[in-house]
C-alpha atoms as a PDB file:
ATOM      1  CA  UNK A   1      32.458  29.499 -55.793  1.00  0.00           C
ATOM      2  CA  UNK A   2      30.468  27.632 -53.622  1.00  0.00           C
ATOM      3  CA  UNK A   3      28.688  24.330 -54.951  1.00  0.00           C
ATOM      4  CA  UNK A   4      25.000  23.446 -54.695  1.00  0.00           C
ATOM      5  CA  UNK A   5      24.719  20.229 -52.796  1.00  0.00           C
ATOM      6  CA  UNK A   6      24.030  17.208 -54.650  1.00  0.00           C
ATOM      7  CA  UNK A   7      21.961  14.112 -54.767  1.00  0.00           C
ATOM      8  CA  UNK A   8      22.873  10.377 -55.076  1.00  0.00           C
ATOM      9  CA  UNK A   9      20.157   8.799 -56.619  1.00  0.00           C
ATOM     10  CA  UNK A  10      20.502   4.947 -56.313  1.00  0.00           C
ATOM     11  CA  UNK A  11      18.063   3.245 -58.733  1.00  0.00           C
ATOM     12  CA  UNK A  12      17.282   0.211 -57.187  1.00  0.00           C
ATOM     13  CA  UNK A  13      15.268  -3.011 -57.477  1.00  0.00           C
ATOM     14  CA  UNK A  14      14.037  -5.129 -53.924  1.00  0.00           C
ATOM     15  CA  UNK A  15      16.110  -8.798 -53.990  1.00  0.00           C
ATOM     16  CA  UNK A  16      13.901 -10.805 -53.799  1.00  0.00           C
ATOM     17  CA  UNK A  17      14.742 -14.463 -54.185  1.00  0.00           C
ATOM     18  CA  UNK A  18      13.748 -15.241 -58.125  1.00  0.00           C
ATOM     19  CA  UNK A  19      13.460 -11.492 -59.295  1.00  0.00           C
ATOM     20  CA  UNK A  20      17.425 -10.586 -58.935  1.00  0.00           C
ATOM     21  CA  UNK A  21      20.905 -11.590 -59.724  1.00  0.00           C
ATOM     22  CA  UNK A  22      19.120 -14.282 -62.140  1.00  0.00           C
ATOM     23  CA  UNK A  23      21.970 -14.593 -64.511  1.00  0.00           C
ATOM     24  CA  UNK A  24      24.323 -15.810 -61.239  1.00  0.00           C
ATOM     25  CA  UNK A  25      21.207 -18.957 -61.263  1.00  0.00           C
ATOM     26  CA  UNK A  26      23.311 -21.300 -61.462  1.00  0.00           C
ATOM     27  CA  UNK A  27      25.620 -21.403 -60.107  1.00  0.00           C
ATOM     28  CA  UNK A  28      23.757 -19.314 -57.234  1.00  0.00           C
ATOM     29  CA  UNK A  29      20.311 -20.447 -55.304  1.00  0.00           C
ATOM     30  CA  UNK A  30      17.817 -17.727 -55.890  1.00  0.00           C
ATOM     31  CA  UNK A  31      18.468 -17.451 -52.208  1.00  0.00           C
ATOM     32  CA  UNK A  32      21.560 -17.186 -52.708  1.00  0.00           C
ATOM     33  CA  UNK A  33      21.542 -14.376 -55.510  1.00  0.00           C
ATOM     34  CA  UNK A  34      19.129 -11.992 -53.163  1.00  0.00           C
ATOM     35  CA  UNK A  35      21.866 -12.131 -50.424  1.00  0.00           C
ATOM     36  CA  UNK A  36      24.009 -11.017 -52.961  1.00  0.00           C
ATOM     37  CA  UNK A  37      21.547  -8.101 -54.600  1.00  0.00           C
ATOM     38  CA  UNK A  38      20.331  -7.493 -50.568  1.00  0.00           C
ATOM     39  CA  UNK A  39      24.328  -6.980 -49.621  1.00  0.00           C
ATOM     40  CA  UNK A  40      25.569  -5.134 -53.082  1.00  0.00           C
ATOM     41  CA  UNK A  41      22.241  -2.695 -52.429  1.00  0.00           C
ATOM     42  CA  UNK A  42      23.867  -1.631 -48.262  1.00  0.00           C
ATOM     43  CA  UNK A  43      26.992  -1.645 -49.589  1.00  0.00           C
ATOM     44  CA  UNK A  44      25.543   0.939 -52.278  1.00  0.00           C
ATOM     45  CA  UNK A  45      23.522   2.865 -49.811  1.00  0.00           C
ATOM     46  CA  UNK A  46      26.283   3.221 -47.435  1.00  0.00           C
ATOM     47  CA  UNK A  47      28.356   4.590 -49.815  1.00  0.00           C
ATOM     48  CA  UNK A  48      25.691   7.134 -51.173  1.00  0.00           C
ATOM     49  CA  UNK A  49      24.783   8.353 -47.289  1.00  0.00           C
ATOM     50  CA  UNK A  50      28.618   9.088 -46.938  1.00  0.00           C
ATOM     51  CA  UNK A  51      29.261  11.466 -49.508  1.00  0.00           C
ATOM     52  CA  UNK A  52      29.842  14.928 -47.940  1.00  0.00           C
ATOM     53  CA  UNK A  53      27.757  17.544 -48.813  1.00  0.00           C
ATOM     54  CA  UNK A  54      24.916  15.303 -50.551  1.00  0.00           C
ATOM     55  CA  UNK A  55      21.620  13.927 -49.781  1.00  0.00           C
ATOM     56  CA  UNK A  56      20.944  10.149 -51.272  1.00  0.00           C
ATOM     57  CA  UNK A  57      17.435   9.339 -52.698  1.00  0.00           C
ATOM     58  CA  UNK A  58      16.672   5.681 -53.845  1.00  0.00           C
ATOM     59  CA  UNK A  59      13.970   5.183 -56.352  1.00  0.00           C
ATOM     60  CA  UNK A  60      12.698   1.776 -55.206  1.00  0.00           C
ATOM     61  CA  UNK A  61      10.754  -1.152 -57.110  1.00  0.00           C
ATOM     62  CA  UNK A  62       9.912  -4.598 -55.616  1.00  0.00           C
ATOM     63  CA  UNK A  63       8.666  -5.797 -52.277  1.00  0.00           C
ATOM     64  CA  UNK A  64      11.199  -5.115 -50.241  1.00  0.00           C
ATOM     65  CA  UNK A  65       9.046  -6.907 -47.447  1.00  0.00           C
ATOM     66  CA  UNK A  66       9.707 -10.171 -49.155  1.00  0.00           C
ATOM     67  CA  UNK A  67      13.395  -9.393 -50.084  1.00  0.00           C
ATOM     68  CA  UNK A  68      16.673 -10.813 -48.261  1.00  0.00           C
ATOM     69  CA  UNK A  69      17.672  -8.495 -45.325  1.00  0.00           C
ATOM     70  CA  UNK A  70      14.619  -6.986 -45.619  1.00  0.00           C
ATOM     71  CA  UNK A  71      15.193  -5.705 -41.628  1.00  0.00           C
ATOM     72  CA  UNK A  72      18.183  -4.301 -42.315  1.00  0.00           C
ATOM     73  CA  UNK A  73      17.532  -2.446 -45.695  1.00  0.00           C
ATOM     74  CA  UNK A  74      14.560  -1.106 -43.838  1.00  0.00           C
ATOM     75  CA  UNK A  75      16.644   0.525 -41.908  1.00  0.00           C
ATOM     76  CA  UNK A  76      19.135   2.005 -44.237  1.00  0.00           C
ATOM     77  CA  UNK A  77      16.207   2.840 -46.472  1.00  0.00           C
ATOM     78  CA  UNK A  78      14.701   4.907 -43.332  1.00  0.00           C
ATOM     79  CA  UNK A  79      18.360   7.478 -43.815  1.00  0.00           C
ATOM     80  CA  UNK A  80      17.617   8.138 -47.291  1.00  0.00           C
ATOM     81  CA  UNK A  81      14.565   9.813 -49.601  1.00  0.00           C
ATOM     82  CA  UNK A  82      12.640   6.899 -50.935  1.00  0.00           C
ATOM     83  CA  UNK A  83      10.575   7.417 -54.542  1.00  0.00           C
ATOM     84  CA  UNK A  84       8.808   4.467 -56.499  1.00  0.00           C
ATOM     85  CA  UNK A  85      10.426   3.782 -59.801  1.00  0.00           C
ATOM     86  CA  UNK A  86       7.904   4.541 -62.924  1.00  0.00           C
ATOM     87  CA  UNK A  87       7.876   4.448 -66.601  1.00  0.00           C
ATOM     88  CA  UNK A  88       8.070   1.465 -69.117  1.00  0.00           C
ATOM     89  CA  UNK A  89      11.471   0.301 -69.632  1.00  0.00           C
ATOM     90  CA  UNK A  90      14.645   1.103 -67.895  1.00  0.00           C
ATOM     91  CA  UNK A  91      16.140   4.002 -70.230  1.00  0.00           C
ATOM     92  CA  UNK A  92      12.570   5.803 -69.362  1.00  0.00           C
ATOM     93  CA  UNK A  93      13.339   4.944 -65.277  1.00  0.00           C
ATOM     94  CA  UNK A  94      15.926   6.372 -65.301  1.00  0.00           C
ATOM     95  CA  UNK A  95      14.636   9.677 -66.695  1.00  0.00           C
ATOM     96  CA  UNK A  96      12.125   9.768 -64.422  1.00  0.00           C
ATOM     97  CA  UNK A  97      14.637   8.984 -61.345  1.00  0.00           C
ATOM     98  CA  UNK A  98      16.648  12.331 -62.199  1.00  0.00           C
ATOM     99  CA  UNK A  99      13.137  14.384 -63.039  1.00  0.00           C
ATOM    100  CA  UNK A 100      11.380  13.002 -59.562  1.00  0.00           C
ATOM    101  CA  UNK A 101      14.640  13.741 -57.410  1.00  0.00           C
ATOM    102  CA  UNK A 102      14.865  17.507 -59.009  1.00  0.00           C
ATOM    103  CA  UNK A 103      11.423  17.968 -57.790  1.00  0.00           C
ATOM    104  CA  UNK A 104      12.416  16.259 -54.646  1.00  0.00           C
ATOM    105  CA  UNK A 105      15.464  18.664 -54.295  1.00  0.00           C
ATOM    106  CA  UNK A 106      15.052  21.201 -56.483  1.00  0.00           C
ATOM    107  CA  UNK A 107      18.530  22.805 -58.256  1.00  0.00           C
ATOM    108  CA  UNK A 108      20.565  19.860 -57.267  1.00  0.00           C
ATOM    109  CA  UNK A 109      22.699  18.350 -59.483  1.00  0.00           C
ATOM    110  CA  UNK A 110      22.192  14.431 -59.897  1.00  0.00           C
ATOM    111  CA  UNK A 111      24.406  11.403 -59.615  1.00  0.00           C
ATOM    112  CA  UNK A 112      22.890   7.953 -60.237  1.00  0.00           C
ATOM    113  CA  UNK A 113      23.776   4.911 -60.247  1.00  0.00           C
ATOM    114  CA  UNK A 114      22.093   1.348 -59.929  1.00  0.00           C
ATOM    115  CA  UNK A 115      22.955  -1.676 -57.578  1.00  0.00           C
ATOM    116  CA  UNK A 116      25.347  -4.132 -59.699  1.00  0.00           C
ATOM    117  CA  UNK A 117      28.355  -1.993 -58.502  1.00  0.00           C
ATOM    118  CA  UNK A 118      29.037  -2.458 -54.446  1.00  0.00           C
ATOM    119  CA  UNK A 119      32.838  -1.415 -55.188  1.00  0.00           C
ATOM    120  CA  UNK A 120      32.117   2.105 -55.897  1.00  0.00           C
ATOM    121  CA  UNK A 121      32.598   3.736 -52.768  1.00  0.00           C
ATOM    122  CA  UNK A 122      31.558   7.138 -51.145  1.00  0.00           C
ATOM    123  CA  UNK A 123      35.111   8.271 -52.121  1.00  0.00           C
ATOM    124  CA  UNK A 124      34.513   7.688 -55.786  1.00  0.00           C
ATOM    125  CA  UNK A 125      31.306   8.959 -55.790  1.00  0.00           C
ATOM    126  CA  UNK A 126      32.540  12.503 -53.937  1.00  0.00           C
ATOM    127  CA  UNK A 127      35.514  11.795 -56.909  1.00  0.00           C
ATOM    128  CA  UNK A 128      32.529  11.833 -59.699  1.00  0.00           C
ATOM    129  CA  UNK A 129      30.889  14.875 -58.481  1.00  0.00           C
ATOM    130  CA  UNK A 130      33.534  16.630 -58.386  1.00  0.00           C
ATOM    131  CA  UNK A 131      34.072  15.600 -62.033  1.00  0.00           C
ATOM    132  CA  UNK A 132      30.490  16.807 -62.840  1.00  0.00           C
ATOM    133  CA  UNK A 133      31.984  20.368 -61.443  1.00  0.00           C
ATOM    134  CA  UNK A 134      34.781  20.677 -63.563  1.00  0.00           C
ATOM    135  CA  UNK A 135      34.669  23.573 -65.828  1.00  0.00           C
ATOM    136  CA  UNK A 136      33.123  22.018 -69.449  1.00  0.00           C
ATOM    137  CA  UNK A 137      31.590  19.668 -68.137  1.00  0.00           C
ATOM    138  CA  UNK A 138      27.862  19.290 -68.348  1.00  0.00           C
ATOM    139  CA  UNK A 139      27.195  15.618 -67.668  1.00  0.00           C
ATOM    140  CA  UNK A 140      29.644  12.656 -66.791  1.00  0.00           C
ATOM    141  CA  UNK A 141      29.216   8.830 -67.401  1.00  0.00           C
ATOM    142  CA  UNK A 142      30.614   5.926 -65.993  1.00  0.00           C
ATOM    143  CA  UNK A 143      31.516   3.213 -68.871  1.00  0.00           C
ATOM    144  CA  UNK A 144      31.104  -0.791 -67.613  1.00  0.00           C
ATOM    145  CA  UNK A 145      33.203  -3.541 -68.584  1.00  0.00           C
ATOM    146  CA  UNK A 146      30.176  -4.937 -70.241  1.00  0.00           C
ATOM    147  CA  UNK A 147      29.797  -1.725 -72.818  1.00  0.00           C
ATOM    148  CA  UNK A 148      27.238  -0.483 -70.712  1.00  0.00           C
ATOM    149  CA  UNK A 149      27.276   2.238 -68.180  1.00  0.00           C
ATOM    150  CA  UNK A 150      27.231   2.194 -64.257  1.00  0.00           C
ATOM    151  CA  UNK A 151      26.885   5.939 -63.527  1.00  0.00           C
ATOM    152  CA  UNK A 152      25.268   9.234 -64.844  1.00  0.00           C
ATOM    153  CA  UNK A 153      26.076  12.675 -63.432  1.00  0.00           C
ATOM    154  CA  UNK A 154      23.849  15.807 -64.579  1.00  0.00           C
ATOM    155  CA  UNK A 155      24.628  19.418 -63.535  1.00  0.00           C
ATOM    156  CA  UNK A 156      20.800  19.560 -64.771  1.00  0.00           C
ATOM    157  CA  UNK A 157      18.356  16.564 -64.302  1.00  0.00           C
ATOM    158  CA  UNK A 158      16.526  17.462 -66.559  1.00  0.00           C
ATOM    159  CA  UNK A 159      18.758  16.499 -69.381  1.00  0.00           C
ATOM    160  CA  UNK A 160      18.332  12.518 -67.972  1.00  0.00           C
ATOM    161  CA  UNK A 161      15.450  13.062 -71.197  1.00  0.00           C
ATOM    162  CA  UNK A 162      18.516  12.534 -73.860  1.00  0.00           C
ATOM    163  CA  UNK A 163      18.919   9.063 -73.016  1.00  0.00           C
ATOM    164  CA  UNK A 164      14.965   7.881 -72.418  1.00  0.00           C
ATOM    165  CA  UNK A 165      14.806   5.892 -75.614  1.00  0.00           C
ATOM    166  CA  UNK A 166      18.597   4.806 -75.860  1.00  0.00           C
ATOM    167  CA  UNK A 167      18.418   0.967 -75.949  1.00  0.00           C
ATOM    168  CA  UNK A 168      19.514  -0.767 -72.361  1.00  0.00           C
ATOM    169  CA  UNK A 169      21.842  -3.841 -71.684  1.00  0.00           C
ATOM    170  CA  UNK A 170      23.810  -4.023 -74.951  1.00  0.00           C
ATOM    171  CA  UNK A 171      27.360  -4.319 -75.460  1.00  0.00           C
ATOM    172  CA  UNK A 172      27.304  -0.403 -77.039  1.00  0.00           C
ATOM    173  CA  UNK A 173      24.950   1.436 -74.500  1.00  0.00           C
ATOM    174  CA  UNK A 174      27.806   3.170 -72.946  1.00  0.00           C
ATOM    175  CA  UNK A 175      28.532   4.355 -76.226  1.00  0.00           C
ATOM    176  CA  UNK A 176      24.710   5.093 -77.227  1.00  0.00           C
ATOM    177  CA  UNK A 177      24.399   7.110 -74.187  1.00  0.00           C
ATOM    178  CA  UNK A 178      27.383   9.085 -74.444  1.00  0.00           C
ATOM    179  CA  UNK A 179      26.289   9.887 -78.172  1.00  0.00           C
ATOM    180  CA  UNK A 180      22.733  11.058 -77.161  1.00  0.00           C
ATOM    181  CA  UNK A 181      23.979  13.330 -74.588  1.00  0.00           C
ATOM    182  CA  UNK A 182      26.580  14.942 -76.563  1.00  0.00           C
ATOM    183  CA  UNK A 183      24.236  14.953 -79.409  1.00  0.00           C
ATOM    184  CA  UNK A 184      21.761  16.909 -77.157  1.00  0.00           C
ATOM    185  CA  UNK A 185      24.808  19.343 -76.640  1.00  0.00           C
ATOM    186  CA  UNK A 186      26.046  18.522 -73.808  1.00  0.00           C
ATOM    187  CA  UNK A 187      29.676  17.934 -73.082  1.00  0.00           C
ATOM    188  CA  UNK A 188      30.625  15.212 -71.552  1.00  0.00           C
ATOM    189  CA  UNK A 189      33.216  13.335 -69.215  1.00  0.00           C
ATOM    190  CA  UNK A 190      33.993   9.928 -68.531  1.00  0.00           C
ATOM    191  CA  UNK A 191      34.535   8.406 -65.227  1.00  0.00           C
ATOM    192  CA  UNK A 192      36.703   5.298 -63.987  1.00  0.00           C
ATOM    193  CA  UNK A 193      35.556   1.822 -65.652  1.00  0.00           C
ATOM    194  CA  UNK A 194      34.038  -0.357 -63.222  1.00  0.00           C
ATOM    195  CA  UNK A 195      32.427  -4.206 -63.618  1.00  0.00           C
ATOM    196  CA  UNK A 196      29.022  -4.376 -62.858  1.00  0.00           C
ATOM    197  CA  UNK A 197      27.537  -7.460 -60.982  1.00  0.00           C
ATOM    198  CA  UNK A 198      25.777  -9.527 -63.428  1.00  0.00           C
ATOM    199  CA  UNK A 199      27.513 -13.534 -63.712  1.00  0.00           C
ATOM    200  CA  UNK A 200      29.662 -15.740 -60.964  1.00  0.00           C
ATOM    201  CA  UNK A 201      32.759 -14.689 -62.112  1.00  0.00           C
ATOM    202  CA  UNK A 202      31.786 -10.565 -61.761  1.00  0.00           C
ATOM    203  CA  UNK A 203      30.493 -11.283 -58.391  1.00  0.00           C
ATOM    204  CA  UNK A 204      34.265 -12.990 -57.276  1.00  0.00           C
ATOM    205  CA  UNK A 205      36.391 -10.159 -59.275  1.00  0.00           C
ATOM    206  CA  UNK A 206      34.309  -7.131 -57.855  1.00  0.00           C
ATOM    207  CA  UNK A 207      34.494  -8.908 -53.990  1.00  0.00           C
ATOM    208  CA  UNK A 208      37.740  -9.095 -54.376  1.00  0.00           C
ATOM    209  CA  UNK A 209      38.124  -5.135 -55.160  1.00  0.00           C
ATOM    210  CA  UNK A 210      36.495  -4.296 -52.102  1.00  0.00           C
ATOM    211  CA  UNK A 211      37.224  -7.159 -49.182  1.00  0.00           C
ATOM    212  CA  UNK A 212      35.822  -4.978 -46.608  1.00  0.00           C
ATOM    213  CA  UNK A 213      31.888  -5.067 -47.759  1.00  0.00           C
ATOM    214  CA  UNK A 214      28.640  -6.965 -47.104  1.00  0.00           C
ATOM    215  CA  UNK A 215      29.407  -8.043 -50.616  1.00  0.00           C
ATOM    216  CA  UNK A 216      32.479  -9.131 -50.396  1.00  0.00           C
ATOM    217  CA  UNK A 217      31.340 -11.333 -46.938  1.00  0.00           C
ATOM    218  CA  UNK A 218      28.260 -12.194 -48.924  1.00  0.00           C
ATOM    219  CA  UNK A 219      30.492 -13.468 -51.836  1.00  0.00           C
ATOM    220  CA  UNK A 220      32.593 -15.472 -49.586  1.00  0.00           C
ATOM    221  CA  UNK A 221      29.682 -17.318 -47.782  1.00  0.00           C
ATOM    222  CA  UNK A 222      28.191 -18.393 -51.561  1.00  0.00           C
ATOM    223  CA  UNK A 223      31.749 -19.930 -52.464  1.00  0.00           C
ATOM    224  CA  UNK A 224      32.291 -21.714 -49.527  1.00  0.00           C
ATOM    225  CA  UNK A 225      28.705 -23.127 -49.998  1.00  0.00           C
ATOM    226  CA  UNK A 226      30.228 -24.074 -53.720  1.00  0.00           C
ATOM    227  CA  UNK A 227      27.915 -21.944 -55.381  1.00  0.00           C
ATOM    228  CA  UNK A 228      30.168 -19.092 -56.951  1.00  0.00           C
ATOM    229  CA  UNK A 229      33.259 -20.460 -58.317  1.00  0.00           C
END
């Protein structure tokens, strides 16, 4: 059977210096933490522009003319489909991510995922789709460290409505969201646990998972400056 291509939709937030990475303040400048944000975000976007068979879309807040590396995210933003972000709160962003990419590219199936996770690859991502194809699967989530979640596949965007009002950045909104889809009959599979970006110490362990990235190089500039340890 042949597969409908899919979309990576990369929710996504400009760095600027002051506005992201705040929890790595301190250690971190808030120079500092926007190279990091600027470098996990091309990381990120590289990854989604290499996944065979899919087109990426990044739903975009911020001024990304005031953010760190703004040159070069300009042009990695110019290979994608850029949408604003809207909605209050981040549970109802996301919904409207996966609703405004279906009427991007209609009878796609959606893969999202934020910018707090540079490690994940295009290979993990292709991996994760082809999870969301699996027979009895409708939707697939991947769990963070943290007890939250770093990535949501739907075989039907539509269904990103089942986790609108689920609470954001607690220690059980993996959990939360896997309950709300499943509770709006959906069956679900998990994906690989990965860290998500948020203090010093995530920054060093998720560098050191992928030494090849902007991240990683990014990472390794702040520590020899002292200010991730």
């Amino acid at each position: 059977m042949t597969r409908p291509p899919a979309a990576v939709v990369v929710l996504a937030k400009a760095p600027e210096p002051g506005r992201v990475k705040t929890r790595l303040c301190p250690p971190a400048t808030p120079e500092q933490a926007a190279e990091l944000a600027a470098a996990a975000l091309l990381d990120t976007l590289d990854a989604a522009a290499a996944v065979p068979g899919a087109a990426s879309v990044v739903v975009l807040t911020g001024r990304m003319l005031r953010a760190a590396r703004a040159t070069e995210l300009a042009a990695a933003l110019q290979r994608t489909h850029v949408l604003p972000q809207r909605g209050d709160g981040l549970g109802r962003r996301i919904c409207a991510a996966h609703a405004d990419t279906a009427a991007l590219l209609p009878g796609r199936p959606t893969l999202q995922l934020g910018m707090d996770t540079p490690q994940a690859g295009a290979a993990l991502l292709a991996e994760c789709l082809e999870r969301l194809h699996a027979p009895g699967i409708d939707a697939v989530l991947g769990p963070a460290t943290d007890g939250g979640w770093w990535g949501l596949g739907l075989r039907d965007p539509r269904a990103a409505a089942l986790v609108a009002d689920v609470p954001t950045s607690r220690d059980d909104t993996g959990a939360r969201t896997v309950a709300a889809l499943r509770d709006g009959g959906l069956r679900v599979g998990l994906l690989p646990e990965l860290t998500d970006v948020d203090t010093a110490a995530d920054a060093v362990a998720v560098a050191a998972t992928a030494p090849a990235g902007r991240f990683a190089a990014a990472t390794a500039r702040c520590r020899a400056f002292g200010a991730v340890v």
